[in-house]
Protein backbone atom coordinates (compact mmCIF):
# COMPACT_ATOMS: atom_id res chain seq x y z
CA UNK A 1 74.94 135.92 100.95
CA UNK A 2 74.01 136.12 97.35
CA UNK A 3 70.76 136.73 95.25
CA UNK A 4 69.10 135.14 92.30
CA UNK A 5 67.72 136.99 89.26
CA UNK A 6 64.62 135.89 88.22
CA UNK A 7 63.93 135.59 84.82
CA UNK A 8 60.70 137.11 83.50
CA UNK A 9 59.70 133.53 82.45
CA UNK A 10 61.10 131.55 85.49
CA UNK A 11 58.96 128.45 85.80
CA UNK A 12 57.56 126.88 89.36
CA UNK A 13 59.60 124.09 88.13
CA UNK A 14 63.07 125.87 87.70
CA UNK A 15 62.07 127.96 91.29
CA UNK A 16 61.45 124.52 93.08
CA UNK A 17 64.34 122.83 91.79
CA UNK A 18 66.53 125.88 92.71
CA UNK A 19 65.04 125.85 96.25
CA UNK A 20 65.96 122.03 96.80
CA UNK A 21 69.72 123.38 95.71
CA UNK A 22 69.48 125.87 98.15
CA UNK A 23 68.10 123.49 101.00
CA UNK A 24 71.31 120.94 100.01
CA UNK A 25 73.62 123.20 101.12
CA UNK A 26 72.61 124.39 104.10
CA UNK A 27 72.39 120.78 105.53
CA UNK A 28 75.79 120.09 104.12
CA UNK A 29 76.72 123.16 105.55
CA UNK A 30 75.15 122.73 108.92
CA UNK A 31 75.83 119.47 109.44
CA UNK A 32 77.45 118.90 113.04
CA UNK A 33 80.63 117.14 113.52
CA UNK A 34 78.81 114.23 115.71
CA UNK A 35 77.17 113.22 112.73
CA UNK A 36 79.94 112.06 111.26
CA UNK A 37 80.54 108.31 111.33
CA UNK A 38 76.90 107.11 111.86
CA UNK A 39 75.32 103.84 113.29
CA UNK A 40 74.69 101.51 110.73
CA UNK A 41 71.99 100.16 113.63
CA UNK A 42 71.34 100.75 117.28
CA UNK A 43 71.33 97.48 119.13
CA UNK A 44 70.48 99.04 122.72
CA UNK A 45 69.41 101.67 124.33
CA UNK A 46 70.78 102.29 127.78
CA UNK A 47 70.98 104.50 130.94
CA UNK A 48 74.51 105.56 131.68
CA UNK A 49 75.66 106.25 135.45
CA UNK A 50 79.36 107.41 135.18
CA UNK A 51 81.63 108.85 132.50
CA UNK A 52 85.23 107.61 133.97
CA UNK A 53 87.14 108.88 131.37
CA UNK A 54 86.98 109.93 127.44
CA UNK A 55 87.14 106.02 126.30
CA UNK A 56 85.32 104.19 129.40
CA UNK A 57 81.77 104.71 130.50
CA UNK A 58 79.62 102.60 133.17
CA UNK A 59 76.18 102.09 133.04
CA UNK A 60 73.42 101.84 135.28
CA UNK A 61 72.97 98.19 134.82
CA UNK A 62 76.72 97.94 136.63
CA UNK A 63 78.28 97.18 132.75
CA UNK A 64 81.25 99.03 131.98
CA UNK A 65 82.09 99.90 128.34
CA UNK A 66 85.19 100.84 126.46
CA UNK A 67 84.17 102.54 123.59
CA UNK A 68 85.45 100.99 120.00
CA UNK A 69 87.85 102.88 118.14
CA UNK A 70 89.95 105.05 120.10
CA UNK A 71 92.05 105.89 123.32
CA UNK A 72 91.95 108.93 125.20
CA UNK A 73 94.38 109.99 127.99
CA UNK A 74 93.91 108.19 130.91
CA UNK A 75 92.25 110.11 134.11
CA UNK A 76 93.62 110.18 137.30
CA UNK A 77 93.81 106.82 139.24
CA UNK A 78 95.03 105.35 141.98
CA UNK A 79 98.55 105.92 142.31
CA UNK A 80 98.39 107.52 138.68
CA UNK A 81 98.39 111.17 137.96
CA UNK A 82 95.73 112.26 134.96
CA UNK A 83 97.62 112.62 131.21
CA UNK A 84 97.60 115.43 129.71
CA UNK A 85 93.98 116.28 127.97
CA UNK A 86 92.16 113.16 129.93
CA UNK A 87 90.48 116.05 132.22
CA UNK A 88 89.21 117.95 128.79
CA UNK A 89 88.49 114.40 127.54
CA UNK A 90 86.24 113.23 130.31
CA UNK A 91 84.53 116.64 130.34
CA UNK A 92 84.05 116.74 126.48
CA UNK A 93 82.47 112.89 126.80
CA UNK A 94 80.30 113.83 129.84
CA UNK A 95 78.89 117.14 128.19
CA UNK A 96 78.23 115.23 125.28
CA UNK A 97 75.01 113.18 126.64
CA UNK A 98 71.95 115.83 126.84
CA UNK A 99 70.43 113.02 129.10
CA UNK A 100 71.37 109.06 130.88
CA UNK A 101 70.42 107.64 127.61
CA UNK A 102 73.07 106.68 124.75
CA UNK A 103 72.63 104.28 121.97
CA UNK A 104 75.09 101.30 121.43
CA UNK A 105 75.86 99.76 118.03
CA UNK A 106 78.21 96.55 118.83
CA UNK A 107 80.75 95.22 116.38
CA UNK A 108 82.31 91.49 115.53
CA UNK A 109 83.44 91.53 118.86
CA UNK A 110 81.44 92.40 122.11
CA UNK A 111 83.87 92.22 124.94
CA UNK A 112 87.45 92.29 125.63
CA UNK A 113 89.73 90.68 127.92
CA UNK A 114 88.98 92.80 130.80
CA UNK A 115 85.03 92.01 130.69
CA UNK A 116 83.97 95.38 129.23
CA UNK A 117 81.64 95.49 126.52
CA UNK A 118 82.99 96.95 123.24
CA UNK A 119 80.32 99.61 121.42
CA UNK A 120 80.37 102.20 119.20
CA UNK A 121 78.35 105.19 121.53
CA UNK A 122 75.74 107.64 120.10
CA UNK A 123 73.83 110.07 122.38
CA UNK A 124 69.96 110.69 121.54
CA UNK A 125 70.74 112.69 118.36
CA UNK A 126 72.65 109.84 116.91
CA UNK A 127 75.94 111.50 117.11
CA UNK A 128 79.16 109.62 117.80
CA UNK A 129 80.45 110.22 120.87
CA UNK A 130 84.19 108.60 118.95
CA UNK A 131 84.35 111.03 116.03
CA UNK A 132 83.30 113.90 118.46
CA UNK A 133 85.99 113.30 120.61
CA UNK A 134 88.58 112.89 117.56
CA UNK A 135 87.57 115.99 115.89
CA UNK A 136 88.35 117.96 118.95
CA UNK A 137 91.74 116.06 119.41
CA UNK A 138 90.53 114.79 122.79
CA UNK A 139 91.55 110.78 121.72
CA UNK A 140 93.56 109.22 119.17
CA UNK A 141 92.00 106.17 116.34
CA UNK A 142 93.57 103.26 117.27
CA UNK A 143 92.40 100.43 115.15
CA UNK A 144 91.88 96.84 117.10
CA UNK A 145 90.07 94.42 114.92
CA UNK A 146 87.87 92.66 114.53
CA UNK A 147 85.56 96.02 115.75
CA UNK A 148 86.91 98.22 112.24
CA UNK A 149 82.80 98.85 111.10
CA UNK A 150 84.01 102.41 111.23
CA UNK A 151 87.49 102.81 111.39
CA UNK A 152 88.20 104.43 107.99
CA UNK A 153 85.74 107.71 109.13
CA UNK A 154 86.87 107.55 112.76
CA UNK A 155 91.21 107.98 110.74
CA UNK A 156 89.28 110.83 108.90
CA UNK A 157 88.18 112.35 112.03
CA UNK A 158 91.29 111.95 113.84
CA UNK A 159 93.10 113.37 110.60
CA UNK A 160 91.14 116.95 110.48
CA UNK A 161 92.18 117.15 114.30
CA UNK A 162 95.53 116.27 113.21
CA UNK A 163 95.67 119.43 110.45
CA UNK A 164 94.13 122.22 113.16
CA UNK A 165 96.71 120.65 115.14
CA UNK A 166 93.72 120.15 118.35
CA UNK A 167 94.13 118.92 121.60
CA UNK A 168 96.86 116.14 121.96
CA UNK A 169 98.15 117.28 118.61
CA UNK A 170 99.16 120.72 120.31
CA UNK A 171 100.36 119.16 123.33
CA UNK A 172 104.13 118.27 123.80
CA UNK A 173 103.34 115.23 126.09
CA UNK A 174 101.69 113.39 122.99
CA UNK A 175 104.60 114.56 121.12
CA UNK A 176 105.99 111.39 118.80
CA UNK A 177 109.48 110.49 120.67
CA UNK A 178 112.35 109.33 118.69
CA UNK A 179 112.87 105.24 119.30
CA UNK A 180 116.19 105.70 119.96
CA UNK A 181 115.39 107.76 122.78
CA UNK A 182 113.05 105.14 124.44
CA UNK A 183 114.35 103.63 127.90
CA UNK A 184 112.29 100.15 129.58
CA UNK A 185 110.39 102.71 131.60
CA UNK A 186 108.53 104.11 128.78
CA UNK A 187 105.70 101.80 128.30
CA UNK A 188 102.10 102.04 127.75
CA UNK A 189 100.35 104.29 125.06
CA UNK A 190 103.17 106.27 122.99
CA UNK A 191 103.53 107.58 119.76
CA UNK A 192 107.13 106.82 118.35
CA UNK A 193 109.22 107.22 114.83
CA UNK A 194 112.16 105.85 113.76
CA UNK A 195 114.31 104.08 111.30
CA UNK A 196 113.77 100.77 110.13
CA UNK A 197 116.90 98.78 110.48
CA UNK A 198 115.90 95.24 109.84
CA UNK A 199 112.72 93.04 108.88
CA UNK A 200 112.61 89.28 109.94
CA UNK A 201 110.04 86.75 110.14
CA UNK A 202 108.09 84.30 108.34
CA UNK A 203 104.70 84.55 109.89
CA UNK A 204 104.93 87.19 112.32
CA UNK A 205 106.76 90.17 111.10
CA UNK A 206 109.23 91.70 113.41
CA UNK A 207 110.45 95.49 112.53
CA UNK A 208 113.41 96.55 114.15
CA UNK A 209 113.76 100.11 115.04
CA UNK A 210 116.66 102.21 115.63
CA UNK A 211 116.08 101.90 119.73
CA UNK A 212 115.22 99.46 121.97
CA UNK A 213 112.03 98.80 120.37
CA UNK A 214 110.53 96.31 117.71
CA UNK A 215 106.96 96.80 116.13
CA UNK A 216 105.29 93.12 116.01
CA UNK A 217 102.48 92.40 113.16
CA UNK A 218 101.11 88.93 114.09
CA UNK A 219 100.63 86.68 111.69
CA UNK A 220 96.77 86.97 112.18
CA UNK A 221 96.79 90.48 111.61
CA UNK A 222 98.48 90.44 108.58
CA UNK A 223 95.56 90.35 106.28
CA UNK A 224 94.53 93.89 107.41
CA UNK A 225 97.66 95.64 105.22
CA UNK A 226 97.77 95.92 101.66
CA UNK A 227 101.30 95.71 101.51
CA UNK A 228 103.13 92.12 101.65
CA UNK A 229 106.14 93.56 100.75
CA UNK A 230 107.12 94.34 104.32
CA UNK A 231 111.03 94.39 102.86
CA UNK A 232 110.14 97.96 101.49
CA UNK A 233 110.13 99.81 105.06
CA UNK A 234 113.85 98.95 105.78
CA UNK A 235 116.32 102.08 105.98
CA UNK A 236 112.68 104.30 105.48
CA UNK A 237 111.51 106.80 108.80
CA UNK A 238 108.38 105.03 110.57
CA UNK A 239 106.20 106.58 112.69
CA UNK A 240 103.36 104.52 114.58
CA UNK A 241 100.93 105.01 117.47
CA UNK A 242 100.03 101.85 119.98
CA UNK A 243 101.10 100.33 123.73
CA UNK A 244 104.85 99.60 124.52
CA UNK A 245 105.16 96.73 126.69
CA UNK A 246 108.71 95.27 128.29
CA UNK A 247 109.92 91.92 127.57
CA UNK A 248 113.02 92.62 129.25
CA UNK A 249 112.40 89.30 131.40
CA UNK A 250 111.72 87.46 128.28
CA UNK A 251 114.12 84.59 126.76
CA UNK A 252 113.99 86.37 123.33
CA UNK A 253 116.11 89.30 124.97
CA UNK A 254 118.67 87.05 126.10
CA UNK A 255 119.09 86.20 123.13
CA UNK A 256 120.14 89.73 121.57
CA UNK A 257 116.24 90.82 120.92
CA UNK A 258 114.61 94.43 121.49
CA UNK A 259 113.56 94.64 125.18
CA UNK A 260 110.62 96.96 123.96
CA UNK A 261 107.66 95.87 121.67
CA UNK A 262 104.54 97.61 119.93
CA UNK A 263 102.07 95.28 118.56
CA UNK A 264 100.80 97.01 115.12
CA UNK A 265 97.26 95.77 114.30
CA UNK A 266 95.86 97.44 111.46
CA UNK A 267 97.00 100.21 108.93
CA UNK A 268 95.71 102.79 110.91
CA UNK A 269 98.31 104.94 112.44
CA UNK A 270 101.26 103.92 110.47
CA UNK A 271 103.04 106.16 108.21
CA UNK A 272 105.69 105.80 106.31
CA UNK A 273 107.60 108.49 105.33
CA UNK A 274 105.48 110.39 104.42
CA UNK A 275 102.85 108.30 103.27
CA UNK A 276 100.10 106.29 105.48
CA UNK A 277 100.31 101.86 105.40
């Protein structure tokens, strides 16, 4: 708390102007965490049925949508046991709607592979549903373009979760693993460092790690980094977050390449020694 002297002349104009001051930093200070990464406009309005998961909700139309931005630990499934934090995920997500109505703002692209439609989610307040979950460390930012509208908040979100050291950042199951600990059963969603031992490739870049795993940038994606000077990383400690699949089977391996790959879209989630690509 702290008081204001009023001079014996104070003005209404001076009292007015030092009420507005006043007024500024309450909202600033009140502000809740939701509000963080705003629509930039609300394309529908919907009535949701089901919250599967942190990432994946269904709606009462019979439309399922992955939500743009981020991953959260995966719930239970068939013949799949729930990660670590997806129960505290899905229970975050499903608190987070006062009522069946949430507000979808799509991006450059609508749906993915699978069929599901691709939206940023806002409940009737306008909060984002993606920078709520981040800030608790209930999901990580994983940037997939073309949908990047907000991916430089949604990193900033997933950064202060990152310093409190939140959720998933507290948990040793999302602990980075070392590459040269990885074995072909360690696929799917991981977060891995390493050294860079070698750099090849003319239009898509191949980083070799110290393990059994490569980190691909497709030659499509490449206009997404600042850096073109990919030459720099080599002998330098990488860390990166994204989906391990096996080419084991694959030709290339036969031919004395990495078994393991991590497809690296954007910036987001790379760092460098110590400093973020």
């Amino acid at each position: 708390m702290f008081s204001v002297k009023t001079p014996r002349a104070q003005t209404p104009g001076v009292f007015f102007r030092l009420l507005k001051q006043v007024a500024a930093l309450s909202l600033v200070w009140c502000a809740p965490v939701g509000a963080e990464c705003p629509a930039t406009q609300i394309d529908e309005v919907v009535s949701l049925k089901q919250v599967y998961d942190g990432d994946t909700l269904r709606l009462a139309d019979g439309r399922r949508i992955r939500i743009i931005g981020i991953n959260a630990p995966e719930a239970a499934g068939k013949n799949r046991r729930a990660e670590p934090q997806a129960e505290a995920a899905t229970r975050a997500a499903a608190a987070f709607f006062t009522d069946n109505r949430i507000q979808l703002e799509f991006d450059a692209q609508r749906e993915d592979r699978y069929g599901r439609l691709l939206a940023h989610v806002y409940n009737g307040k306008g909060e984002s549903l993606a920078a709520h979950l981040l800030d608790r460390g209930l999901a990580f930012h994983i940037g997939v373009p073309p949908n990047l509208r907000h991916a430089d908040c949604l990193a900033r979100q997933e950064q202060i979760a990152r310093n409190r050291q939140n959720g998933v950042w507290n948990d040793p199951f999302w602990t980075t693993q070392s590459a040269a600990s990885l074995s072909l059963r360690d696929i799917g969603f991981k977060r891995v460092r390493g050294k860079v031992i070698s750099i090849s490739g003319n239009k898509d870049v191949w980083i070799e790690l110290d393990g059994p795993v490569v980190l691909k940038i497709a030659a499509a994606d490449k206009k997404y980094f600042k850096t073109r000077s990919w030459q720099h990383w080599r002998g330098q400690q990488i860390e990166v977050a994204g989906w391990i699949t096996n080419r084991s089977q694959s030709p290339a391996v036969k031919q004395g390449h990495k078994p393991l790959v991590l497809q690296v879209r954007t910036p987001y989630g790379i760092r460098v020694g110590d400093a973020k690509h």
